[in-house]
C-alpha atoms as a PDB file:
ATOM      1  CA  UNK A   1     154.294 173.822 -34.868  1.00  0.00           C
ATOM      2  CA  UNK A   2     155.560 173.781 -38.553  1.00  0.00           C
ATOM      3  CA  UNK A   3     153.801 173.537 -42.253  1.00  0.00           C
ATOM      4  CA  UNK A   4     150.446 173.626 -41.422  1.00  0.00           C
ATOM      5  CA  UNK A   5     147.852 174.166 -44.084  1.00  0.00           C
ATOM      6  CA  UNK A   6     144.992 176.327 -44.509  1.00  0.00           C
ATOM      7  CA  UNK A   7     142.809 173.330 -43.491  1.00  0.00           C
ATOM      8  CA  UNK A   8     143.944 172.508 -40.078  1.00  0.00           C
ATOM      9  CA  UNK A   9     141.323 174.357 -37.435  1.00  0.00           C
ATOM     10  CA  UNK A  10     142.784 176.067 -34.299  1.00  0.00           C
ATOM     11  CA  UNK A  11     140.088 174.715 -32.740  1.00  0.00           C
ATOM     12  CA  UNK A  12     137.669 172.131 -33.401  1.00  0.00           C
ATOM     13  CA  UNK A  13     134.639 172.104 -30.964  1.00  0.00           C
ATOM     14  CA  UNK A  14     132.187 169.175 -30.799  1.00  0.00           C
ATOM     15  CA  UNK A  15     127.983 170.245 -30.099  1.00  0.00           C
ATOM     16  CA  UNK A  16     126.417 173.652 -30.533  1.00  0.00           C
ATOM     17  CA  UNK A  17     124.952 173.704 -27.283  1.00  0.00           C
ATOM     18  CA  UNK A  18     125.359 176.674 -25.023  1.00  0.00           C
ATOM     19  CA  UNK A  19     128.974 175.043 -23.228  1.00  0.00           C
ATOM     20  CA  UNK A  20     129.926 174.913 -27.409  1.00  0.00           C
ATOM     21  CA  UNK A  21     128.745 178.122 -27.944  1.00  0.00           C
ATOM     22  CA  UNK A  22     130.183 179.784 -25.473  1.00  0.00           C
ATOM     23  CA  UNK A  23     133.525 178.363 -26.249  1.00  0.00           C
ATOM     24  CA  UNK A  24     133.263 179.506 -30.039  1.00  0.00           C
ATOM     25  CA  UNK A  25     132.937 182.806 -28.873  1.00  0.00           C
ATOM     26  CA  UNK A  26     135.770 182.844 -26.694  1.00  0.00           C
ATOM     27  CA  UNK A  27     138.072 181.487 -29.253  1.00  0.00           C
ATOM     28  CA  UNK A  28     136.800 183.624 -32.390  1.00  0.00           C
ATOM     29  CA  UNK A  29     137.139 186.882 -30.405  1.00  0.00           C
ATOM     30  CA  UNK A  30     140.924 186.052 -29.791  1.00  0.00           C
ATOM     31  CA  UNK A  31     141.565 185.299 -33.450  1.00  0.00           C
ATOM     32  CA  UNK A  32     141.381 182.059 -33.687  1.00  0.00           C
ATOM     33  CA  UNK A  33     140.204 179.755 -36.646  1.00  0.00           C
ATOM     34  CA  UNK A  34     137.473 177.911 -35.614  1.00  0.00           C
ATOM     35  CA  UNK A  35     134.388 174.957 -36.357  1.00  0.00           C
ATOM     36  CA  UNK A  36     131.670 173.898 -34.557  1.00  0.00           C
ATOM     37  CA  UNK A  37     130.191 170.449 -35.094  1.00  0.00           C
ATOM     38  CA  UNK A  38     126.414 169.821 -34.268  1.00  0.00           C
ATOM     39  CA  UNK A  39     124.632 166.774 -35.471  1.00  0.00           C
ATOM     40  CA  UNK A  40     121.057 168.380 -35.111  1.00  0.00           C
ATOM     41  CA  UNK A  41     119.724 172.080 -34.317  1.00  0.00           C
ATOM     42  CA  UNK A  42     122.299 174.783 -32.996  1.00  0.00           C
ATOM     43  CA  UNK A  43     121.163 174.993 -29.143  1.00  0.00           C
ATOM     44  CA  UNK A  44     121.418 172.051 -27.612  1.00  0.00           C
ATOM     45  CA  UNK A  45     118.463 170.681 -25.056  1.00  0.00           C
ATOM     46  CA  UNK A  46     118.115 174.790 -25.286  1.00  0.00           C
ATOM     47  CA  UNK A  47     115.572 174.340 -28.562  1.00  0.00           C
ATOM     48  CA  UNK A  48     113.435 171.916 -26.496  1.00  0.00           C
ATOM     49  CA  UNK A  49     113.093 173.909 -23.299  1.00  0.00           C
ATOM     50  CA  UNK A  50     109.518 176.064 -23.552  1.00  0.00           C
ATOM     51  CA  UNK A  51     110.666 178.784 -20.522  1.00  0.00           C
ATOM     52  CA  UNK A  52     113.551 179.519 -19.200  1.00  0.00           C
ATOM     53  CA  UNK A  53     113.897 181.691 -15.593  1.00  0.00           C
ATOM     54  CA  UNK A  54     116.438 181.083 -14.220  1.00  0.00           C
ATOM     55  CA  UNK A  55     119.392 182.457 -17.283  1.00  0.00           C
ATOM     56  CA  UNK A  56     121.137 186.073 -16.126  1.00  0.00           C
ATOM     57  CA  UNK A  57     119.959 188.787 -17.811  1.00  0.00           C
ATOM     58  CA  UNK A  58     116.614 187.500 -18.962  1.00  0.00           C
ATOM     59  CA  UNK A  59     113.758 187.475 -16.347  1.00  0.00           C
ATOM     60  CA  UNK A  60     112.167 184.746 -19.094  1.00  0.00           C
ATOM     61  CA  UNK A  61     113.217 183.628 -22.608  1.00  0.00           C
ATOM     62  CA  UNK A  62     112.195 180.582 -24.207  1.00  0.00           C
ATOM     63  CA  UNK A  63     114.838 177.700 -25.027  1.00  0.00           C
ATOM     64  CA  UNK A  64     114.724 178.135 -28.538  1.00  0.00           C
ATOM     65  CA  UNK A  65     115.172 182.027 -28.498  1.00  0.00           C
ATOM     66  CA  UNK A  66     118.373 181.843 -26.118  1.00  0.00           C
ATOM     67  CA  UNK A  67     119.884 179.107 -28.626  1.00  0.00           C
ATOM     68  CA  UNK A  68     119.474 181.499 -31.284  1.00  0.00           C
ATOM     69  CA  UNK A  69     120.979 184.325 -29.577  1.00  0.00           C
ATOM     70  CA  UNK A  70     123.878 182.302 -28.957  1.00  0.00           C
ATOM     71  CA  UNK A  71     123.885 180.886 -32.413  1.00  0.00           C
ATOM     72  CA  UNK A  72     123.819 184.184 -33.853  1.00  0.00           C
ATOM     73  CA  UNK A  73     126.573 185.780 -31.692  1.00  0.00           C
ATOM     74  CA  UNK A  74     129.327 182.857 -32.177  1.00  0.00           C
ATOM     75  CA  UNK A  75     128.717 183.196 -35.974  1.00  0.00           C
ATOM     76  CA  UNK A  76     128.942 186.731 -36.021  1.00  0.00           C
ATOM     77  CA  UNK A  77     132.148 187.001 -34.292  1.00  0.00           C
ATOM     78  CA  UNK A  78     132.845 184.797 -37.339  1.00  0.00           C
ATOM     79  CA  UNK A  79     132.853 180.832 -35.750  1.00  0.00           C
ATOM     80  CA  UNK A  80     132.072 178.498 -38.405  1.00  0.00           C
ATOM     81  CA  UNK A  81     129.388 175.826 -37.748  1.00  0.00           C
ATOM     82  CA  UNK A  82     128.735 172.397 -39.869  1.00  0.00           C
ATOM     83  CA  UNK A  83     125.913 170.273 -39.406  1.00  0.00           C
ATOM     84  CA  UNK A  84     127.763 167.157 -38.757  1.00  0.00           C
ATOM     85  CA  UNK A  85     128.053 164.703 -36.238  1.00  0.00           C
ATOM     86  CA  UNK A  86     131.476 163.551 -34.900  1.00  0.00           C
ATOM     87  CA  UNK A  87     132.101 159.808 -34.962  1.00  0.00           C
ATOM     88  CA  UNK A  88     135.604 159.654 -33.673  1.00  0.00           C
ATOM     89  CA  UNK A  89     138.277 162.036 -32.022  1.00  0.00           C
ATOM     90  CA  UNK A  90     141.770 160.681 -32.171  1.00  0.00           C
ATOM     91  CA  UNK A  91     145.368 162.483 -31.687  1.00  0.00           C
ATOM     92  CA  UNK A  92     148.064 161.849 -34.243  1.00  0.00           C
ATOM     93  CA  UNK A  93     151.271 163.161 -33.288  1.00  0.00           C
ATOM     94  CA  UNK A  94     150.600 167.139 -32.211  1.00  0.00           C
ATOM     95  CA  UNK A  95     147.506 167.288 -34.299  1.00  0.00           C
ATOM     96  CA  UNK A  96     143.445 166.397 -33.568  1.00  0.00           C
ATOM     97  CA  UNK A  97     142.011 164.369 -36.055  1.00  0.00           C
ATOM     98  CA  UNK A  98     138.221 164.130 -36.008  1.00  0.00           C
ATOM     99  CA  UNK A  99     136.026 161.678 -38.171  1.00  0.00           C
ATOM    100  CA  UNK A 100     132.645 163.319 -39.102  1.00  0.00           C
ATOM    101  CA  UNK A 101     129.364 161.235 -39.468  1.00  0.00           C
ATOM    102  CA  UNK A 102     129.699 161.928 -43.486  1.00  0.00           C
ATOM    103  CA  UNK A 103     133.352 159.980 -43.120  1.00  0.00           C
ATOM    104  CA  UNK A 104     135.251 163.280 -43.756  1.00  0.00           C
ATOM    105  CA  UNK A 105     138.522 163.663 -41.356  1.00  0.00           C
ATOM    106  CA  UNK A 106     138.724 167.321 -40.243  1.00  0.00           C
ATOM    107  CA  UNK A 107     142.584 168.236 -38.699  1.00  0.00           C
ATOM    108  CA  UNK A 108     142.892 170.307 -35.572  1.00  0.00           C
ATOM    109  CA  UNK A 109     145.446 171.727 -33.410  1.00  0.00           C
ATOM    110  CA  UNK A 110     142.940 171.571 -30.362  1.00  0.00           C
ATOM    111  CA  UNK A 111     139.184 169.774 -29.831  1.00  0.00           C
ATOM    112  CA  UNK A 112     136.424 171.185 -27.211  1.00  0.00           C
ATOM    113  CA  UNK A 113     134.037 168.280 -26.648  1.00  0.00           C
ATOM    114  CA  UNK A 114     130.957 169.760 -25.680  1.00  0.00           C
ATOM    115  CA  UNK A 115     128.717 166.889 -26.654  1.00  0.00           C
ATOM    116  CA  UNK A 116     126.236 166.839 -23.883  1.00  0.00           C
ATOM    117  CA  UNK A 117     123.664 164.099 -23.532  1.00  0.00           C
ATOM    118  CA  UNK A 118     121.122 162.305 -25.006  1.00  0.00           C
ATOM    119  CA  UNK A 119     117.081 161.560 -23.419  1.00  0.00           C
ATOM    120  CA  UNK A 120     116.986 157.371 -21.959  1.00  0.00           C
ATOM    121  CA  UNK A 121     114.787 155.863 -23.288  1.00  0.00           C
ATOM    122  CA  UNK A 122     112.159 154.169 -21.004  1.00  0.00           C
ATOM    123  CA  UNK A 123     113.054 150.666 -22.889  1.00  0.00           C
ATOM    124  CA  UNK A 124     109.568 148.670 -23.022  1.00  0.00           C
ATOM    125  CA  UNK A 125     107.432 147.121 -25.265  1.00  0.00           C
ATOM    126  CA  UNK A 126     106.129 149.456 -28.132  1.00  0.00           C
ATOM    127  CA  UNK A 127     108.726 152.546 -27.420  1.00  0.00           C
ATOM    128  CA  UNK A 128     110.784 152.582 -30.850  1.00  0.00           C
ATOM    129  CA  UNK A 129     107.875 151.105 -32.830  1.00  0.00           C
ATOM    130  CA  UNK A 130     105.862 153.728 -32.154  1.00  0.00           C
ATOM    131  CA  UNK A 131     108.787 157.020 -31.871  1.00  0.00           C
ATOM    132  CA  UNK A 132     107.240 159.444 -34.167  1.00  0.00           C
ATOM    133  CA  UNK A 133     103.984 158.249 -33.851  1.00  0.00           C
ATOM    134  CA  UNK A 134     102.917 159.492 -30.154  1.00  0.00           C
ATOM    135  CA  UNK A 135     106.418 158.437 -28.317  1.00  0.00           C
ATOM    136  CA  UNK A 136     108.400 161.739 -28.044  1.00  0.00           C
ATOM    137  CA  UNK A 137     111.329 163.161 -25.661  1.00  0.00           C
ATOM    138  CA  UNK A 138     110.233 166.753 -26.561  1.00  0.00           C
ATOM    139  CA  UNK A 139     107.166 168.609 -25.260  1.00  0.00           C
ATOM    140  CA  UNK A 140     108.072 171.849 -27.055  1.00  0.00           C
ATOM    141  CA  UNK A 141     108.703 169.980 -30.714  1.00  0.00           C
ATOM    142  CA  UNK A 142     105.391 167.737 -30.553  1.00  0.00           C
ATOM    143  CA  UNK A 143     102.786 169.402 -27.601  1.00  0.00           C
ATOM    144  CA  UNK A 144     100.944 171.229 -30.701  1.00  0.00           C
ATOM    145  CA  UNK A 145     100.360 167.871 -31.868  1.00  0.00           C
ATOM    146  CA  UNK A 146      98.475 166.681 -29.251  1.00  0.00           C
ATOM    147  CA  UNK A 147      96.173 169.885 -28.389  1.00  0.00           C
ATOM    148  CA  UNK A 148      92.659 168.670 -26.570  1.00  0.00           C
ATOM    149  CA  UNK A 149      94.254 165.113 -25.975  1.00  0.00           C
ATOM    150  CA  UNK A 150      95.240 163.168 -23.306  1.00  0.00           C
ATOM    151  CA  UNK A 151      99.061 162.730 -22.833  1.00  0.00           C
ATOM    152  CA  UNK A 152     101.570 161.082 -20.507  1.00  0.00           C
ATOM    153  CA  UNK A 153     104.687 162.566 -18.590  1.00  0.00           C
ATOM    154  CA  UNK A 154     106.858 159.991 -17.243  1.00  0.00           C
ATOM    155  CA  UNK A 155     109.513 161.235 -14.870  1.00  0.00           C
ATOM    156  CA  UNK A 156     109.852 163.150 -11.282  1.00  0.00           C
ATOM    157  CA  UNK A 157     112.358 165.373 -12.037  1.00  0.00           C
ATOM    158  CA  UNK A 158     112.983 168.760 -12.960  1.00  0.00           C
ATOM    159  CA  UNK A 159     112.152 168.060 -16.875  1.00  0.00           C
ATOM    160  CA  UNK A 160     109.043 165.899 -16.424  1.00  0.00           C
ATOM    161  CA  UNK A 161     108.158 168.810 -14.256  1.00  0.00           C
ATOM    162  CA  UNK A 162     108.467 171.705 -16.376  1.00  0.00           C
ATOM    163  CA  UNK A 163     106.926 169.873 -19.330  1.00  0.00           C
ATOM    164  CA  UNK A 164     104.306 168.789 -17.460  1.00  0.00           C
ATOM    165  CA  UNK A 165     103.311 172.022 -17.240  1.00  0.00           C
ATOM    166  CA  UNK A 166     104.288 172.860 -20.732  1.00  0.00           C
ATOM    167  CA  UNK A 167     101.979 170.298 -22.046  1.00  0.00           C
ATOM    168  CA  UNK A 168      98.764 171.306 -19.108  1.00  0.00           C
ATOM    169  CA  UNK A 169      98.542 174.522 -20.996  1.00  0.00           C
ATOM    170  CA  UNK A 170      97.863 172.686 -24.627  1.00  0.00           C
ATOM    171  CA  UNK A 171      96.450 169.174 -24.135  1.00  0.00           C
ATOM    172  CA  UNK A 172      93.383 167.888 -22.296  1.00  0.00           C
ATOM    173  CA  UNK A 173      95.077 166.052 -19.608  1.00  0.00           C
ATOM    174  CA  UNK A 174      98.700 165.665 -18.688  1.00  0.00           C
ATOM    175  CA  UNK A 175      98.902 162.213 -16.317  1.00  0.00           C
ATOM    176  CA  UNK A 176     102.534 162.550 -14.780  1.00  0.00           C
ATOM    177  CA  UNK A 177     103.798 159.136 -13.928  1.00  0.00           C
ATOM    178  CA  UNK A 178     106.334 159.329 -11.312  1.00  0.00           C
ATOM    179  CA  UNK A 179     108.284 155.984 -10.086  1.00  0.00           C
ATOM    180  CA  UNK A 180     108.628 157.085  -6.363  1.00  0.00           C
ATOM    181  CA  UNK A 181     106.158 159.081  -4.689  1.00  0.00           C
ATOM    182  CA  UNK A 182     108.656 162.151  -3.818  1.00  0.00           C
ATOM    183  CA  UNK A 183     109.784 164.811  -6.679  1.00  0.00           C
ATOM    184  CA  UNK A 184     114.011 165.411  -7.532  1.00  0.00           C
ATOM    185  CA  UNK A 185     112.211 168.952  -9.035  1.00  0.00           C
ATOM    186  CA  UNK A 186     111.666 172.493  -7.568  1.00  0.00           C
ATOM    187  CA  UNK A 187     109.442 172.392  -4.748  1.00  0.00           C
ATOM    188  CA  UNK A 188     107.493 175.492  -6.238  1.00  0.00           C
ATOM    189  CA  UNK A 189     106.989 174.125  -9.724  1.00  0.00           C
ATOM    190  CA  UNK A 190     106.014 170.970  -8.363  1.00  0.00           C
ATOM    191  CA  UNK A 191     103.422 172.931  -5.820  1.00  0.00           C
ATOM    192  CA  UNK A 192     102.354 175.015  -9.212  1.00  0.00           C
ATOM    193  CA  UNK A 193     101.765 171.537 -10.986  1.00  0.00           C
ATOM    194  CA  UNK A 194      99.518 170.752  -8.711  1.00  0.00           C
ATOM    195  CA  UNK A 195      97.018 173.091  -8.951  1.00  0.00           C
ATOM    196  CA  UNK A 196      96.361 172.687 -12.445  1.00  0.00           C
ATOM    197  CA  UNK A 197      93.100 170.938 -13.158  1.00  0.00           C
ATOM    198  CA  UNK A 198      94.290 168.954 -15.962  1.00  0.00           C
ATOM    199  CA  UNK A 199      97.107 167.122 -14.013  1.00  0.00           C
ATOM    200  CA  UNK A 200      96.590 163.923 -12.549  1.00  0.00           C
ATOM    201  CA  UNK A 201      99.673 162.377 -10.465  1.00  0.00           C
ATOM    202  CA  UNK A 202     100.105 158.641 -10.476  1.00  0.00           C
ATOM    203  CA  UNK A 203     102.846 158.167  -7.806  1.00  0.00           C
ATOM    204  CA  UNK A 204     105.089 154.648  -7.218  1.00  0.00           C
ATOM    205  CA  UNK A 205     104.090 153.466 -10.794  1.00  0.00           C
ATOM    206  CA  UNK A 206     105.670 152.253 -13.971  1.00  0.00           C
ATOM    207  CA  UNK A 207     105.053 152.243 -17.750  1.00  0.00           C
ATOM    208  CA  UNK A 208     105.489 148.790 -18.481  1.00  0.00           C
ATOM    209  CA  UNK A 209     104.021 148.906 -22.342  1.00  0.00           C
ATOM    210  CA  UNK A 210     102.825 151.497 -24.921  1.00  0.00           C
ATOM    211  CA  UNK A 211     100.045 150.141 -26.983  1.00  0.00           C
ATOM    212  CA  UNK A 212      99.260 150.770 -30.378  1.00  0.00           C
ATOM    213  CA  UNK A 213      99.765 150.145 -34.126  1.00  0.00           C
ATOM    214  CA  UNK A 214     100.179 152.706 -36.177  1.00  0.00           C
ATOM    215  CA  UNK A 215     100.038 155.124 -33.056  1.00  0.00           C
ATOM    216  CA  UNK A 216     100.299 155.517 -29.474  1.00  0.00           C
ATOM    217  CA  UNK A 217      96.466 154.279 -28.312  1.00  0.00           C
ATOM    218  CA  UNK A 218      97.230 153.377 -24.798  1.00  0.00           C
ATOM    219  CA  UNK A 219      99.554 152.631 -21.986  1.00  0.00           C
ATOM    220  CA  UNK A 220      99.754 149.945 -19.329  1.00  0.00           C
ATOM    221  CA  UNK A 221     100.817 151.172 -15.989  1.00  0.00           C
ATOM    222  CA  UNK A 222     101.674 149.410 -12.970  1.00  0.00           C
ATOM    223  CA  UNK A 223     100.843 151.224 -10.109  1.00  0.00           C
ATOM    224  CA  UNK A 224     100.199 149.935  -5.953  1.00  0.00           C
ATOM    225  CA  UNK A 225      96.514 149.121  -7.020  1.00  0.00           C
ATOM    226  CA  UNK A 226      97.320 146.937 -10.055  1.00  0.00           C
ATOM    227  CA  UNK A 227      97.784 147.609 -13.637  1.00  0.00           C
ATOM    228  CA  UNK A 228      96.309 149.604 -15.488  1.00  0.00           C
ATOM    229  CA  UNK A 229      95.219 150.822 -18.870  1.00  0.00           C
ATOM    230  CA  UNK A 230      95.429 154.338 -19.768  1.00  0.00           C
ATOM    231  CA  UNK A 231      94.325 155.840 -22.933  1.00  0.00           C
ATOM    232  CA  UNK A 232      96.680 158.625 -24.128  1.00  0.00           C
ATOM    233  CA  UNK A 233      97.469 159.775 -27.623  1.00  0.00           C
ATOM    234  CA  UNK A 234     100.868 160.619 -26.603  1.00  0.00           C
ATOM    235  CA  UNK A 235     103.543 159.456 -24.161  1.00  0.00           C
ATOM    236  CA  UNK A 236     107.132 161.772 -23.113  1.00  0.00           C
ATOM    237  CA  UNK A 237     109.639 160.219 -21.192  1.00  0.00           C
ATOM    238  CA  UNK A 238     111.827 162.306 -18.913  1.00  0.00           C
ATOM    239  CA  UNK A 239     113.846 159.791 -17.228  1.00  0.00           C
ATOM    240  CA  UNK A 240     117.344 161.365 -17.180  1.00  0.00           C
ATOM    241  CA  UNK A 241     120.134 161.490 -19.714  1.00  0.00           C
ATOM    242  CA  UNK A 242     123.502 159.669 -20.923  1.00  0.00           C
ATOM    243  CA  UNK A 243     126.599 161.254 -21.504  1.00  0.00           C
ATOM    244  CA  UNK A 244     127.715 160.923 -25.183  1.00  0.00           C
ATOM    245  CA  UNK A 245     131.035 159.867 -24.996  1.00  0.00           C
ATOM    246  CA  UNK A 246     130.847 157.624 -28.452  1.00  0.00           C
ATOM    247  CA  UNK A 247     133.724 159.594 -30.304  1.00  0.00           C
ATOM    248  CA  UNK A 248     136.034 159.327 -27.295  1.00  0.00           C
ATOM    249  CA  UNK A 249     135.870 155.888 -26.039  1.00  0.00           C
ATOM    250  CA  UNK A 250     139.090 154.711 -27.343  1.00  0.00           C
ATOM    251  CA  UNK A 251     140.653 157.532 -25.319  1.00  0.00           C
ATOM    252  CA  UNK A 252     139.075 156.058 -22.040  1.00  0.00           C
ATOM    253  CA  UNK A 253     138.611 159.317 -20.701  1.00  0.00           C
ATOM    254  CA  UNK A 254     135.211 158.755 -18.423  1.00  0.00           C
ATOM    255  CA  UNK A 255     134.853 157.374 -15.383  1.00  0.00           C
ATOM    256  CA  UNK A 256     132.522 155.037 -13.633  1.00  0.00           C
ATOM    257  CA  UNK A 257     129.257 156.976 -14.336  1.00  0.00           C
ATOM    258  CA  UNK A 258     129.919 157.449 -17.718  1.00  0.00           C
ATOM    259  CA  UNK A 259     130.532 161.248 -17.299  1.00  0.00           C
ATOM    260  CA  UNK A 260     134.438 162.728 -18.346  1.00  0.00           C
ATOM    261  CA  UNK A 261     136.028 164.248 -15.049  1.00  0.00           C
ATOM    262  CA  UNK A 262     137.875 167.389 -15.590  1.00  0.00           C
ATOM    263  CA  UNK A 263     140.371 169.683 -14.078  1.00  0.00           C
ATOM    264  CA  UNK A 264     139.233 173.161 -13.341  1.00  0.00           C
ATOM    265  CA  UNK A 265     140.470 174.494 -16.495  1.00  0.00           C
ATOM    266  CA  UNK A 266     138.238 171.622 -18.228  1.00  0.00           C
ATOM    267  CA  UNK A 267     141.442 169.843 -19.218  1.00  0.00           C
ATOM    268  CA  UNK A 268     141.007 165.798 -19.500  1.00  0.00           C
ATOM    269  CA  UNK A 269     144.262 163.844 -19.313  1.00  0.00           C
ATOM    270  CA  UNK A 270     144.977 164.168 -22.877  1.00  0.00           C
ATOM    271  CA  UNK A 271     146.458 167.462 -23.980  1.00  0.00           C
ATOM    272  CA  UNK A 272     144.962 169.920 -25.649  1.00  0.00           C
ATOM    273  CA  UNK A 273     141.779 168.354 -25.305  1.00  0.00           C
ATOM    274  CA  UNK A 274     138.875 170.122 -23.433  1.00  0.00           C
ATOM    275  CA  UNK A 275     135.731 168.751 -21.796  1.00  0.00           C
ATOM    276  CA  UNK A 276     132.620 171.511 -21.455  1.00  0.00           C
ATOM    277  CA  UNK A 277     128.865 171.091 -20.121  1.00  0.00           C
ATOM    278  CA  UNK A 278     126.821 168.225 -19.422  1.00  0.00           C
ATOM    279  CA  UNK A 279     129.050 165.822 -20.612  1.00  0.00           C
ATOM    280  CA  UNK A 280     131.756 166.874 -17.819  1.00  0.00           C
ATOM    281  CA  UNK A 281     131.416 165.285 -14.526  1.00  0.00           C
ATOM    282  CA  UNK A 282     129.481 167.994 -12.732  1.00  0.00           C
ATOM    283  CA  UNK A 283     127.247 168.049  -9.211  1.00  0.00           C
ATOM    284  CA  UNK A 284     124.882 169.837 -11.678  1.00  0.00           C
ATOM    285  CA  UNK A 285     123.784 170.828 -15.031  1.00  0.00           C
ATOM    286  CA  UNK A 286     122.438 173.793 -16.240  1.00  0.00           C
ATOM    287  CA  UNK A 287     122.617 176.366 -19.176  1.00  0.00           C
ATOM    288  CA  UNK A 288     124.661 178.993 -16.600  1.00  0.00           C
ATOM    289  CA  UNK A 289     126.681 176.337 -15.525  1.00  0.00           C
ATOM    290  CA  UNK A 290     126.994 175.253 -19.235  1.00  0.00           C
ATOM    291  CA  UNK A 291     128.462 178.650 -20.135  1.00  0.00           C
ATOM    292  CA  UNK A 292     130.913 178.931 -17.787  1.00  0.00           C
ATOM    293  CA  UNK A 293     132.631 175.497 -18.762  1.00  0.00           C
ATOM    294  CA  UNK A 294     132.440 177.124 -22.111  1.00  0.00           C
ATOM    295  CA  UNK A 295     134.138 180.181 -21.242  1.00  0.00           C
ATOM    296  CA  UNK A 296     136.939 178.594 -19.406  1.00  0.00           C
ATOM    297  CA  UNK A 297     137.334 175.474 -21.578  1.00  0.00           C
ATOM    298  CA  UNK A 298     137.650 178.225 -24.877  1.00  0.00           C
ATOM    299  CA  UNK A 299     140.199 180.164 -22.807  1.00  0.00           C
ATOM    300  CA  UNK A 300     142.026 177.393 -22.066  1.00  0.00           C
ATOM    301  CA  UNK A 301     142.133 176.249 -25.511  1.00  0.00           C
ATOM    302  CA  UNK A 302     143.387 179.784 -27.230  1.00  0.00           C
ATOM    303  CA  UNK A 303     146.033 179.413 -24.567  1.00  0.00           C
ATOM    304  CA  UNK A 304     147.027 176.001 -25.177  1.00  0.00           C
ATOM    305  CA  UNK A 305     147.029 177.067 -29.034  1.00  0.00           C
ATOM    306  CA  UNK A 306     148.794 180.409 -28.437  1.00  0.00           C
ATOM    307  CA  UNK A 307     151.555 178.037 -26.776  1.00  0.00           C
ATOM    308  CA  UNK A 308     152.210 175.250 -29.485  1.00  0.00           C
ATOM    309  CA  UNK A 309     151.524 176.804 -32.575  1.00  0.00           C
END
């Protein structure tokens, strides 16, 4: 690869989450030139996860510390990191070119996409009007908020779960609204839900509205007895995730779930582009798991540029 200039990247890496991270610090320890794009805080889902147990090395750590870690290591092994996001990923010829949120083109010779996913929304009556104002997909950012008040968890899985519990140890009463009447969570932190006082279960029920003016005041609930009216001053979904895919779309690179498949060196069918953590096509997602698509996906990548440059 001839003539390039000092402002084409080696490597161009898309989300600061720990699959980006990870990558960074692959690709800055072998030499390589590097940016990191992240449209919000370095870390990922990491900075609103309250406890962590189940990361190597640490028997607990808070989300927010192990993002910072992580932060602090890729920059010190000098990665560079923008707070950007990344509207559209297109390849011109041998080189990346990447359109940032600001409308800024940034050249590189190869792209990690380590964009992750983003909270569903529960999509009734009074969710955007009132986001900000009571509606919130973080426990960790805006539990303080609510301290000695009465909150709603909707969800069964292992988020609702764990902030669930989060939230019991802050607010006056957590009621965790669960669709089905069985749990996609650990067993044991469901069990240790349970037996806190403050937790009431409503099983095989829906939100249907979120009432309120200028703030979350109530929510109606459908449950096997009828609906019902529940006075909250705050309500956090936890009803899965989507894969954000926006920059990549005209590449058609994901498949029928939305999710980008992958070979085992996180290659997707165009070259010298890389797929790493939740966005991948994976039977499951987690911050170890996260890593390790890093690592592999930033080998790959100082191999690939090692090659054509």
């Amino acid at each position: 690869m001839k003539n390039l200039t000092n402002d084409v990247y080696d490597v161009l890496i898309v989300g600061a989450g720990p699959a980006g991270l990870t990558a960074a610090i692959y690709t800055t320890r072998a030499g390589l030139k590097t940016v990191v794009f992240e449209h919000s805080a370095p870390g990922g889902k990491l900075v609103k996860t309250d406890l962590i147990e189940n990361y190597p090395g640490f028997e607990t750590i808070t989300g927010p510390d192990l993002a910072m870690k992580m932060y602090m290591q890729a920059t010190s092994l000098g990665a560079e990191i923008q707070f950007y996001g990344v509207s559209k990923i297109t390849k011109n010829e041998d080189l990346f070119e990447v359109e940032l949120s600001n409308g800024e083109i940034k050249k590189a010779i190869s792209v990690i996409l380590a964009s992750g996913t983003e909270e569903n929304k529960l999509g009734i009556p009074g969710e955007d009007k009132l986001y900000g104002k009571g509606v919130s997909y973080c426990a960790v950012c805006d539990g303080a908020f609510y301290k000695n008040k009465p909150v709603a968890v909707v969800g069964g899985g292992y988020s609702a779960v764990q902030e669930a519990m989060y939230l019991s140890q802050l607010v006056d009463k957590v009621y965790l609204i669960v669709r089905r009447d069985v749990f996609r969570a650990d067993a044991n932190k469901v069990a240790k839900l349970k037996a806190q006082k403050n937790v009431e279960f409503i099983l095989k029920s829906q939100v249907k509205q979120i009432n309120g003016e200028e703030k979350v005041e109530s929510i109606l609930v459908n449950t096997p007895e009828g609906e019902k009216t529940i006075k909250v001053d705050a309500i956090f979904p936890y009803i899965g995730s989507t894969p954000v895919i926006e920059s990549v779309k005209d590449l058609h690179l994901e498949n029928k779930k939305g999710y980008i498949p992958t070979t085992d060196k996180m290659e997707s069918t165009v070259k010298g582009l890389y797929i790493a953590g939740d966005v991948r096509d994976v039977p499951l997602r987690q911050i170890a798991i996260a890593c390790g698509d890093g690592a592999i996906a930033g080998q790959m990548a100082v191999e690939y540029v090692q090659e054509v440059k």
